[in-house]
C-alpha atoms as a PDB file:
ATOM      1  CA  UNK A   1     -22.860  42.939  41.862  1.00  0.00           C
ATOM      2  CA  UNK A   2     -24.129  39.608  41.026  1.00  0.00           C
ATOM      3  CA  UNK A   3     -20.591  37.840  41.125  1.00  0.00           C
ATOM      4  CA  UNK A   4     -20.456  37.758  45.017  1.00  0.00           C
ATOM      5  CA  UNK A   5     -22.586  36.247  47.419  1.00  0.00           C
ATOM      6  CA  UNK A   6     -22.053  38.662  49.874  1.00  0.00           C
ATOM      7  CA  UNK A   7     -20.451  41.553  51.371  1.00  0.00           C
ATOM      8  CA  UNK A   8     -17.211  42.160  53.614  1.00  0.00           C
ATOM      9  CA  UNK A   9     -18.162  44.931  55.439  1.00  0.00           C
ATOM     10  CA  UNK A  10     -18.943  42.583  58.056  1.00  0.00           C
ATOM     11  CA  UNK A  11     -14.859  42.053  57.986  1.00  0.00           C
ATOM     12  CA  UNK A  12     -13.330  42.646  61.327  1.00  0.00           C
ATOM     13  CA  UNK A  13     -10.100  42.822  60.984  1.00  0.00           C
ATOM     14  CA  UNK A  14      -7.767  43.554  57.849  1.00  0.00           C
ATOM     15  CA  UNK A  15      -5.105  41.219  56.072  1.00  0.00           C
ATOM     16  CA  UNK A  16      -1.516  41.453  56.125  1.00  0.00           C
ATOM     17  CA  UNK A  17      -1.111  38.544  53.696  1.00  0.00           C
ATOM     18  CA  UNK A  18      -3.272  36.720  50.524  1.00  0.00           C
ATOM     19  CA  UNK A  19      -2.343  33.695  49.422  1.00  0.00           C
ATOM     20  CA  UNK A  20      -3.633  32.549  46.300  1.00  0.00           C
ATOM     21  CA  UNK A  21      -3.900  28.996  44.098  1.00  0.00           C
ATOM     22  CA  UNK A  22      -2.863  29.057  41.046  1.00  0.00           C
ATOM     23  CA  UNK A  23      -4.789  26.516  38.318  1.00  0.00           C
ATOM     24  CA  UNK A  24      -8.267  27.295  37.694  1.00  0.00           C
ATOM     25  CA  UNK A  25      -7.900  30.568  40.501  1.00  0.00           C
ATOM     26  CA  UNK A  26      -6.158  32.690  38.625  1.00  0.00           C
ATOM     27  CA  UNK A  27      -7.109  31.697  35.342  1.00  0.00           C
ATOM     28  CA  UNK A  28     -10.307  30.353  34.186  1.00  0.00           C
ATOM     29  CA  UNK A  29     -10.651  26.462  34.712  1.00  0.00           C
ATOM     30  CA  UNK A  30     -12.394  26.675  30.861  1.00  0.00           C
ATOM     31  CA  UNK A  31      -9.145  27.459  28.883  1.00  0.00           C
ATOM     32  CA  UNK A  32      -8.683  23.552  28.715  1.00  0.00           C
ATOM     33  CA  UNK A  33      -5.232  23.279  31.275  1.00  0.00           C
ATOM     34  CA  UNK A  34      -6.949  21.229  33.699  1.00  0.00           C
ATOM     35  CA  UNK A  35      -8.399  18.759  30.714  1.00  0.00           C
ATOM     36  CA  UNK A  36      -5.502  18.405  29.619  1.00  0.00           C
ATOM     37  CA  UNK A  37      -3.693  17.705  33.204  1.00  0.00           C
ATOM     38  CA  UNK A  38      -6.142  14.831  33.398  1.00  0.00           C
ATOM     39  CA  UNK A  39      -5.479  13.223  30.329  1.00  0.00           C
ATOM     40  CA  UNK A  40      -1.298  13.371  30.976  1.00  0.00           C
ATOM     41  CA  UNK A  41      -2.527  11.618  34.598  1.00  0.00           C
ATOM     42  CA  UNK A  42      -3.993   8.877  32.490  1.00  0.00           C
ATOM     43  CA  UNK A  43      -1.517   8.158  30.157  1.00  0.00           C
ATOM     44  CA  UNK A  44       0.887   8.277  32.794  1.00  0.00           C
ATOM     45  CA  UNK A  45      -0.834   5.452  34.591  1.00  0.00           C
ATOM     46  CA  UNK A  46      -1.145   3.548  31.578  1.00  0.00           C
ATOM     47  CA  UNK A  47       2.336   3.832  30.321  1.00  0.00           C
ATOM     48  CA  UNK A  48       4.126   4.178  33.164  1.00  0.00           C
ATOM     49  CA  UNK A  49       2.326   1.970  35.966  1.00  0.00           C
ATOM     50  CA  UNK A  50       0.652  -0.466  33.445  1.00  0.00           C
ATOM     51  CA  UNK A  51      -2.705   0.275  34.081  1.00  0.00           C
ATOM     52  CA  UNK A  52      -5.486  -0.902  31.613  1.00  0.00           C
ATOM     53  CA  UNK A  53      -7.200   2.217  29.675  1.00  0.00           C
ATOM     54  CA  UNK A  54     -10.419   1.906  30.339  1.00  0.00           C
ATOM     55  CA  UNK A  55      -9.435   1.678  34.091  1.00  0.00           C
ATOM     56  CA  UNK A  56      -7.219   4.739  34.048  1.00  0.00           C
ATOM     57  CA  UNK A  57     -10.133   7.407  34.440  1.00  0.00           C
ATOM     58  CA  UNK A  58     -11.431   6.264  37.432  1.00  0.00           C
ATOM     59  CA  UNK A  59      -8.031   5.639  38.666  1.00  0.00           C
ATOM     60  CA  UNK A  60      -6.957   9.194  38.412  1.00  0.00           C
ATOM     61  CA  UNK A  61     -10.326  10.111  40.400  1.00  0.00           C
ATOM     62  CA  UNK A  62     -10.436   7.871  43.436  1.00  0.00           C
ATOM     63  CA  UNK A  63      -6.460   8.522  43.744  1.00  0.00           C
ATOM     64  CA  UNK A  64      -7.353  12.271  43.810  1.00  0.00           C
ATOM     65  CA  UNK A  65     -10.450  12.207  46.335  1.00  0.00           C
ATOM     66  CA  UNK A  66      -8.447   9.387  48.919  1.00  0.00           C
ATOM     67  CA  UNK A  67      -4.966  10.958  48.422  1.00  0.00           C
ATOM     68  CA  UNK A  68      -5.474  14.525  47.068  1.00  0.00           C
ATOM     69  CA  UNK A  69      -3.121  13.447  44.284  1.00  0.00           C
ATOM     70  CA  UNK A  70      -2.473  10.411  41.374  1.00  0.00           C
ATOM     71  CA  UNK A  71       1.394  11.345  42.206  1.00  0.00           C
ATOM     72  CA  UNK A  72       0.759  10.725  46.300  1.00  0.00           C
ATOM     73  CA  UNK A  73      -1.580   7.923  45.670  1.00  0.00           C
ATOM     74  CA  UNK A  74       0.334   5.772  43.872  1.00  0.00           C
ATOM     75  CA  UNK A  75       2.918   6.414  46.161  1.00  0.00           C
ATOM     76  CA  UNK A  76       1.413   5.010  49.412  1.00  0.00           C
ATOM     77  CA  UNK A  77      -0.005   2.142  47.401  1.00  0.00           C
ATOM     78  CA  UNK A  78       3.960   1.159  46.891  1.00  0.00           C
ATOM     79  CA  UNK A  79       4.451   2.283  43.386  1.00  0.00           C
ATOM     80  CA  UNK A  80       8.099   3.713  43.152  1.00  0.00           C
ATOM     81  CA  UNK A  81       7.410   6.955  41.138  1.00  0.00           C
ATOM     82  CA  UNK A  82       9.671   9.979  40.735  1.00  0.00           C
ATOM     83  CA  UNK A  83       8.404  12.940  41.527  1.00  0.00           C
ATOM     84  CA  UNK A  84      10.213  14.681  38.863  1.00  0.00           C
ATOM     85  CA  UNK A  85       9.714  12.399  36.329  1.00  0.00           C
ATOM     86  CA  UNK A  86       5.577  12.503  36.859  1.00  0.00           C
ATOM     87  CA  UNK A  87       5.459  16.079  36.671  1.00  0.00           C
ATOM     88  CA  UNK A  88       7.516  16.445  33.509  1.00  0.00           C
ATOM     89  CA  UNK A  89       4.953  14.118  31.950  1.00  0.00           C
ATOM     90  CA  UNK A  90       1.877  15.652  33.515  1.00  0.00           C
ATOM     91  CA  UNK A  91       2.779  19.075  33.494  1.00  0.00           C
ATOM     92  CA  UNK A  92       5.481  19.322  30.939  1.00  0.00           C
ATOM     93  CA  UNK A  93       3.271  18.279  28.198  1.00  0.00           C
ATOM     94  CA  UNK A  94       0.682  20.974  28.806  1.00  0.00           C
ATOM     95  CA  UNK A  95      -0.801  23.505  26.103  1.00  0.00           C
ATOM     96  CA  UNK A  96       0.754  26.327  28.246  1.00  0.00           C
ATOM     97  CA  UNK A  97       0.044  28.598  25.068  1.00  0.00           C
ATOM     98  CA  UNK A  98      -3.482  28.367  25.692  1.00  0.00           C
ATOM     99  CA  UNK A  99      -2.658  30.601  29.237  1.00  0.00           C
ATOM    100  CA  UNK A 100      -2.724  34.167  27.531  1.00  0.00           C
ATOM    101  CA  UNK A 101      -1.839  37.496  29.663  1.00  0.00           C
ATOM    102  CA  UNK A 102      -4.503  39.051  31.892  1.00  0.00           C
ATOM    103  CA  UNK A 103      -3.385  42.778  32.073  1.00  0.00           C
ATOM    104  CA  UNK A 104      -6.370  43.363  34.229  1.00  0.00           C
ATOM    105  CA  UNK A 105      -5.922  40.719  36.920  1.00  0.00           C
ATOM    106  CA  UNK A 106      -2.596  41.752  36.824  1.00  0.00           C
ATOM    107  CA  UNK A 107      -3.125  45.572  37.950  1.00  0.00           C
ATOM    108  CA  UNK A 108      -5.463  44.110  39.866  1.00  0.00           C
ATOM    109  CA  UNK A 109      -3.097  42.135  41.827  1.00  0.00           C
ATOM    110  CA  UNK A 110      -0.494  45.194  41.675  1.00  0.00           C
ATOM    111  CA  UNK A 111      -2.837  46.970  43.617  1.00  0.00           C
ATOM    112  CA  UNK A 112      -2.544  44.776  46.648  1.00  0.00           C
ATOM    113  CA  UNK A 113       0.241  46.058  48.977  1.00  0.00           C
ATOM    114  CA  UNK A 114       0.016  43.232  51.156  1.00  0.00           C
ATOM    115  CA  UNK A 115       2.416  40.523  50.532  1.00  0.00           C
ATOM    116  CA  UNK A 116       1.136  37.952  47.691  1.00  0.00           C
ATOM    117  CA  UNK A 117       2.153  34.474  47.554  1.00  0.00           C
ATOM    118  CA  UNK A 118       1.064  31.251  45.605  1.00  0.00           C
ATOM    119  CA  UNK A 119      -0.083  28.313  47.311  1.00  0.00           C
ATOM    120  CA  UNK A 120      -0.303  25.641  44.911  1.00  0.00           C
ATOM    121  CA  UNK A 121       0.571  21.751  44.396  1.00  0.00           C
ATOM    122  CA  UNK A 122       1.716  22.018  41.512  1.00  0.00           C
ATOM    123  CA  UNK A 123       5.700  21.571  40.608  1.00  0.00           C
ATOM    124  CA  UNK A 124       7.879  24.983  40.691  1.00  0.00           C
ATOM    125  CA  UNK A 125       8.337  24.578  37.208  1.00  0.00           C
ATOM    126  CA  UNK A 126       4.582  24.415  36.333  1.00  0.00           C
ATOM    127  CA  UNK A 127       3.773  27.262  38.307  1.00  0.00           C
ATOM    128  CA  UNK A 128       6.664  29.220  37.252  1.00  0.00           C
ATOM    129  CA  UNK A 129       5.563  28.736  33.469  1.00  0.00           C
ATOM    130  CA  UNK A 130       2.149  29.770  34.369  1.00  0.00           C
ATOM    131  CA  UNK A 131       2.910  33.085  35.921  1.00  0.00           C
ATOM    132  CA  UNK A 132       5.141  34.132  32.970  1.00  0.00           C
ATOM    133  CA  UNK A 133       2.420  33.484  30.504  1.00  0.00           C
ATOM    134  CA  UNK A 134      -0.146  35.144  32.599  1.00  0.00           C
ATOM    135  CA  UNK A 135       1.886  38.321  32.765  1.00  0.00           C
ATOM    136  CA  UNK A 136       2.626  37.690  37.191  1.00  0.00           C
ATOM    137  CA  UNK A 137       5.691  36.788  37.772  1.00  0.00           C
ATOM    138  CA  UNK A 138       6.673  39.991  39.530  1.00  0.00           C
ATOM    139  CA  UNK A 139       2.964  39.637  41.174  1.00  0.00           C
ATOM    140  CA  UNK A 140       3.903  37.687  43.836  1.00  0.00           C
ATOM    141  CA  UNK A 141       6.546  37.550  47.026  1.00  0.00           C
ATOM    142  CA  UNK A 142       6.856  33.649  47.123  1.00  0.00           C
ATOM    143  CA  UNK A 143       5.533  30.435  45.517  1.00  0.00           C
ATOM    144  CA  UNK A 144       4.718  27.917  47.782  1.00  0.00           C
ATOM    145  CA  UNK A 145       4.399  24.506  46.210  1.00  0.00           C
ATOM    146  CA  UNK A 146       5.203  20.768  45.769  1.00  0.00           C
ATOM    147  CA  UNK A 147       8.976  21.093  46.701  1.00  0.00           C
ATOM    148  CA  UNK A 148       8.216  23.482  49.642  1.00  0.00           C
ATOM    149  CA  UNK A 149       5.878  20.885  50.397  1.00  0.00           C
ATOM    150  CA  UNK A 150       7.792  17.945  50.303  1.00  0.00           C
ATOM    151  CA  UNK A 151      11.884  19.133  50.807  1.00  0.00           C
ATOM    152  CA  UNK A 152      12.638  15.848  52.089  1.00  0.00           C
ATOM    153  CA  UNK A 153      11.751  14.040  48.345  1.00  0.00           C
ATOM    154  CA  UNK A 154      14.176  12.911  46.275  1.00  0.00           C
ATOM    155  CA  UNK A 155      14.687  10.436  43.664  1.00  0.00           C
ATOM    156  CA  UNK A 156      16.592   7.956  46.294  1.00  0.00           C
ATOM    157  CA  UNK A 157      13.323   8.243  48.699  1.00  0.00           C
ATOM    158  CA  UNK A 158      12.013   5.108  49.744  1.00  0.00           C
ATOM    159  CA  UNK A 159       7.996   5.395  49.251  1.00  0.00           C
ATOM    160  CA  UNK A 160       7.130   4.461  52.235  1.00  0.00           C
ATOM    161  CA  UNK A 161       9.916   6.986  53.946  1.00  0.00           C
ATOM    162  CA  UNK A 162       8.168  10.392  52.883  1.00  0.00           C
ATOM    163  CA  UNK A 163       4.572  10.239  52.381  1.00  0.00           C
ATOM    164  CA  UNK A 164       3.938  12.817  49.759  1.00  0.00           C
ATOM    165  CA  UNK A 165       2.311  15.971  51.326  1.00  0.00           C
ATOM    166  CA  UNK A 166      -0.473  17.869  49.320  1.00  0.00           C
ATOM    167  CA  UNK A 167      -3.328  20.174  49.803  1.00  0.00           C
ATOM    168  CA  UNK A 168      -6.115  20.004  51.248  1.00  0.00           C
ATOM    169  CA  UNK A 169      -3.990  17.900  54.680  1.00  0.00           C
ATOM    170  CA  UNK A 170      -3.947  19.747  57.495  1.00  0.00           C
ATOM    171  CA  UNK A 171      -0.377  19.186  57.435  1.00  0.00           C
ATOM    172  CA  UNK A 172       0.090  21.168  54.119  1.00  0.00           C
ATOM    173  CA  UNK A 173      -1.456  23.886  55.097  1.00  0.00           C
ATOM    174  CA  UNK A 174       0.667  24.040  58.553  1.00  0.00           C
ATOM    175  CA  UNK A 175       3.964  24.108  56.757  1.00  0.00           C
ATOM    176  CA  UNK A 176       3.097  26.708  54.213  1.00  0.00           C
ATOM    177  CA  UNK A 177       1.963  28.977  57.214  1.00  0.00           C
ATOM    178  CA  UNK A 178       5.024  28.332  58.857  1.00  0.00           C
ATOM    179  CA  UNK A 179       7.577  28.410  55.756  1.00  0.00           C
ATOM    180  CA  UNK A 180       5.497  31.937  54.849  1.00  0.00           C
ATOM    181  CA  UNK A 181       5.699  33.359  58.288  1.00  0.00           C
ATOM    182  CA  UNK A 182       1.990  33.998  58.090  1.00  0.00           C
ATOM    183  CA  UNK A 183      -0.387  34.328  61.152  1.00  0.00           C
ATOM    184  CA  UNK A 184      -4.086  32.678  59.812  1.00  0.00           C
ATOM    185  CA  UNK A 185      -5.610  35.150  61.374  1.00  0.00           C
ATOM    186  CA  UNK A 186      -4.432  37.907  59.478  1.00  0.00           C
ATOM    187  CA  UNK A 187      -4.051  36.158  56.012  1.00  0.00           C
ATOM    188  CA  UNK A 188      -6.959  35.563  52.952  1.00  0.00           C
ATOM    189  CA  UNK A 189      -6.527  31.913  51.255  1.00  0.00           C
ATOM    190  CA  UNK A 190      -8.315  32.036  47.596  1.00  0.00           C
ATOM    191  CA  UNK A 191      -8.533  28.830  46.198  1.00  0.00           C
ATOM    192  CA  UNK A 192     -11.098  26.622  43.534  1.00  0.00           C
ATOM    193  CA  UNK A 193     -11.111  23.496  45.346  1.00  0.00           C
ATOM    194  CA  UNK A 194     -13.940  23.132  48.315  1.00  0.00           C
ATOM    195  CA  UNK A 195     -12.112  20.546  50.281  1.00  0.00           C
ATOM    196  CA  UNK A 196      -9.110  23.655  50.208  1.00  0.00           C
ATOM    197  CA  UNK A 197     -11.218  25.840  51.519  1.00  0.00           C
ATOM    198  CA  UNK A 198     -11.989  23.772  54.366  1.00  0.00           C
ATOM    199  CA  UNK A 199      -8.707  23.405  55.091  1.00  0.00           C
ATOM    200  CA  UNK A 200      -8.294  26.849  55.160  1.00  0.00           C
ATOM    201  CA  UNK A 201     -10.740  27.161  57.421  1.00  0.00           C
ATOM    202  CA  UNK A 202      -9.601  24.272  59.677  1.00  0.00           C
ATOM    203  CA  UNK A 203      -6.213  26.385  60.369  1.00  0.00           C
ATOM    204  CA  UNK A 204      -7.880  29.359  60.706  1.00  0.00           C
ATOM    205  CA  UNK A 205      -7.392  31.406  57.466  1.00  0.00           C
ATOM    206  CA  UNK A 206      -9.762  33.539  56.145  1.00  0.00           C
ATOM    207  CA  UNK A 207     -11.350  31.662  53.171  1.00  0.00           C
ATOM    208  CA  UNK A 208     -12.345  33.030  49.471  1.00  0.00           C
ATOM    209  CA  UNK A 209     -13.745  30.193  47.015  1.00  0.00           C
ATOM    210  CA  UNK A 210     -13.289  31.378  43.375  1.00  0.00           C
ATOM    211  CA  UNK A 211     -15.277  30.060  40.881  1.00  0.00           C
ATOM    212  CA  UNK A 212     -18.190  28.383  41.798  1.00  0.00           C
ATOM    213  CA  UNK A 213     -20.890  30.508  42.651  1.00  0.00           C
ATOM    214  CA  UNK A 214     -23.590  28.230  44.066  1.00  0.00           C
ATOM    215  CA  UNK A 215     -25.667  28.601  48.331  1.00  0.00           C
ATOM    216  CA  UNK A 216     -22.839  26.520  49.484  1.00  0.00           C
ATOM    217  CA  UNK A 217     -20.823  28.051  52.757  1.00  0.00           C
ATOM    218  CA  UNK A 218     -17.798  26.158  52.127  1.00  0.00           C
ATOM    219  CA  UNK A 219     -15.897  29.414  51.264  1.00  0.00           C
ATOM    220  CA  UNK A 220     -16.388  32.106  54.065  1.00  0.00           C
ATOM    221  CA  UNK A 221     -16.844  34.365  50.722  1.00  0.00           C
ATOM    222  CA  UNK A 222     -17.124  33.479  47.075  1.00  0.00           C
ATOM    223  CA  UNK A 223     -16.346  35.301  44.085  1.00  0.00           C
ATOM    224  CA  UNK A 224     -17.182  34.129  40.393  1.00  0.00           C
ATOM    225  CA  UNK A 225     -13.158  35.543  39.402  1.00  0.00           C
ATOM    226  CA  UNK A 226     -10.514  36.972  41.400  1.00  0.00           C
ATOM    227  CA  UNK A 227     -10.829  40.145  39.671  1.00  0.00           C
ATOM    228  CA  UNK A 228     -14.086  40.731  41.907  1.00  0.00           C
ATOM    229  CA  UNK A 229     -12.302  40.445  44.516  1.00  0.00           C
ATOM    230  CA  UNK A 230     -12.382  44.155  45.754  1.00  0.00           C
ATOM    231  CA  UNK A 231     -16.171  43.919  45.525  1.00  0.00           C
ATOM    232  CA  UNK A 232     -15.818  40.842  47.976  1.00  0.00           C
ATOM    233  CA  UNK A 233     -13.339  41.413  50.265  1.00  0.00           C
ATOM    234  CA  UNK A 234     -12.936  46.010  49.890  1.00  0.00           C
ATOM    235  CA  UNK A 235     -11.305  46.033  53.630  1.00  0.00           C
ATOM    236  CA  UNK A 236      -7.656  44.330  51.503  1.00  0.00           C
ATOM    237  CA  UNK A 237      -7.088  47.944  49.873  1.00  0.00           C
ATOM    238  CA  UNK A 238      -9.139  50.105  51.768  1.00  0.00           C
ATOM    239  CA  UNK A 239      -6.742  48.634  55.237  1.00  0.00           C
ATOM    240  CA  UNK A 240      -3.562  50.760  53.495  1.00  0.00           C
ATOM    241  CA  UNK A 241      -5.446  53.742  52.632  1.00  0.00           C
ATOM    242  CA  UNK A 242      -7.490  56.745  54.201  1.00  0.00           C
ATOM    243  CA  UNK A 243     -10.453  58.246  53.609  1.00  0.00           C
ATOM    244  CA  UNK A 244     -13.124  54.820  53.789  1.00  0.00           C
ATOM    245  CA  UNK A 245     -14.938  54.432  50.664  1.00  0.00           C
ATOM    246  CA  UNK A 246     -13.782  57.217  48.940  1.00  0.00           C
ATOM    247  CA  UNK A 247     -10.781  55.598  48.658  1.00  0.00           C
ATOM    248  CA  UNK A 248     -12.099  52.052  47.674  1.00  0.00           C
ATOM    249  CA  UNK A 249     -14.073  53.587  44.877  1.00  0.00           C
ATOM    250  CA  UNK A 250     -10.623  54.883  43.380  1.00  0.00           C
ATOM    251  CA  UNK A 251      -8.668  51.851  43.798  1.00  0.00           C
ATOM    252  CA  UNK A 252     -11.908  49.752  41.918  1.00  0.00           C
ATOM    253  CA  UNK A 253     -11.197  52.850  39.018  1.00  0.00           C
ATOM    254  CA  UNK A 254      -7.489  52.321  38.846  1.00  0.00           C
ATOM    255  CA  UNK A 255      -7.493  48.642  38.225  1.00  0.00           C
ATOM    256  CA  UNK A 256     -10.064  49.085  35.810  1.00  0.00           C
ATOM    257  CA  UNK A 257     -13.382  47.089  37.106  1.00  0.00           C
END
């Protein structure tokens, strides 16, 4: 199928854990969330930090590509922001109503006996409310997000105390494999996000890139949606069952592909 690049039955060794991202991996970066993500970023720094308008675009961009986020950017550049306060405004002010439930994906992920969990940087909030309206919040064993990321923020935080930790830092990575008890080896990270995906790699996870289906090798695989994903990567459902491809071609019929 033309929504994979190529084949895992070169795969090795099987997976005892998948961690997914959540925006724009497990639902389609076209639905207008992210848009509108980037337009709360830039009022924020307009209303909030007093940055001009026209300026607040390319802001948002440069904090993003130096310090993986507007939130941790601003931080190291001495801005005293509240963490909770910038994600009410950035995420709490999101069309979430545009997120409608994907009974597909979700048999598709019910499939998977191997523990689930979200690795995102979003707020626990945000990726709560995204879960519910997609129909997954009994999909997965554990979120792993900003707060898991960064338990030593708090509103009384000096800025310069507790540099806020994000994917794609090698850093970020380490603690959700150690807060997840997962061994990189044995684990699948799917995420949208290239410089992810090298993380990924960095620490030794096997690496899925969702999305963007171009001759790139940033992603050790690449899939156009997660719900190709058994056409990438067969070994995650065929590892818990007998009988070899017989069995892969019944799981692909039960969740409907």
């Amino acid at each position: 199928m033309d929504s994979c690049c190529k084949s895992a039955r070169d795969f090795s060794s099987s997976y005892d854990c998948l961690l997914f991202d959540l925006d724009d991996t497990l639902y389609s970066s076209k639905i207008g969330i992210g848009e509108a993500c980037k337009k709360n970023i830039e009022e924020f720094l307009i209303q909030k930090c007093g940055f001009a308008e026209d300026k607040a675009s390319t802001l948002r961009v440069e904090l993003f590509k130096t310090y993986g986020s507007s939130l941790a950017g601003l931080r190291v550049l001495g801005y005293d922001i509240d963490a909770d306060e910038y994600h009410c405004i950035v995420h709490g002010r999101l069309p979430y109503e545009k997120i409608k439930p994907d009974p597909q994906l979700r048999n598709l992920l019910r499939s998977i006996k191997q523990r689930k969990l979200i690795f995102t940087n979003s707020d626990r909030i945000h990726a709560v409310k995204v879960l519910e309206r997609l129909g997954f919040q009994d999909c997965f064993d554990e979120i792993i997000c900003f707060e898991t990321l960064n338990p030593n923020l708090s509103k009384s935080t000096r800025t310069d105390e507790f540099p806020i930790v994000l994917k794609p830092s090698i850093e970020a990575m380490n603690i959700a494999l150690k807060v997840a008890h997962v061994d990189p080896r044995r684990a699948l990270f799917l995420d949208d996000n290239d410089r992810n995906i090298n993380a990924g790699k960095a620490v030794g996870l096997g690496t899925v890139l969702v999305g963007k289906m171009t001759n790139n090798t940033k992603g050790r695989y690449m899939v156009e949606r997660v719900i190709y994903l058994p056409q990438v990567v067969p070994e995650i459902w065929a590892a818990t069952m007998e009988g070899g491809d017989q069995k892969i071609s019944r799981t692909r019929s039960e969740i409907e592909i």
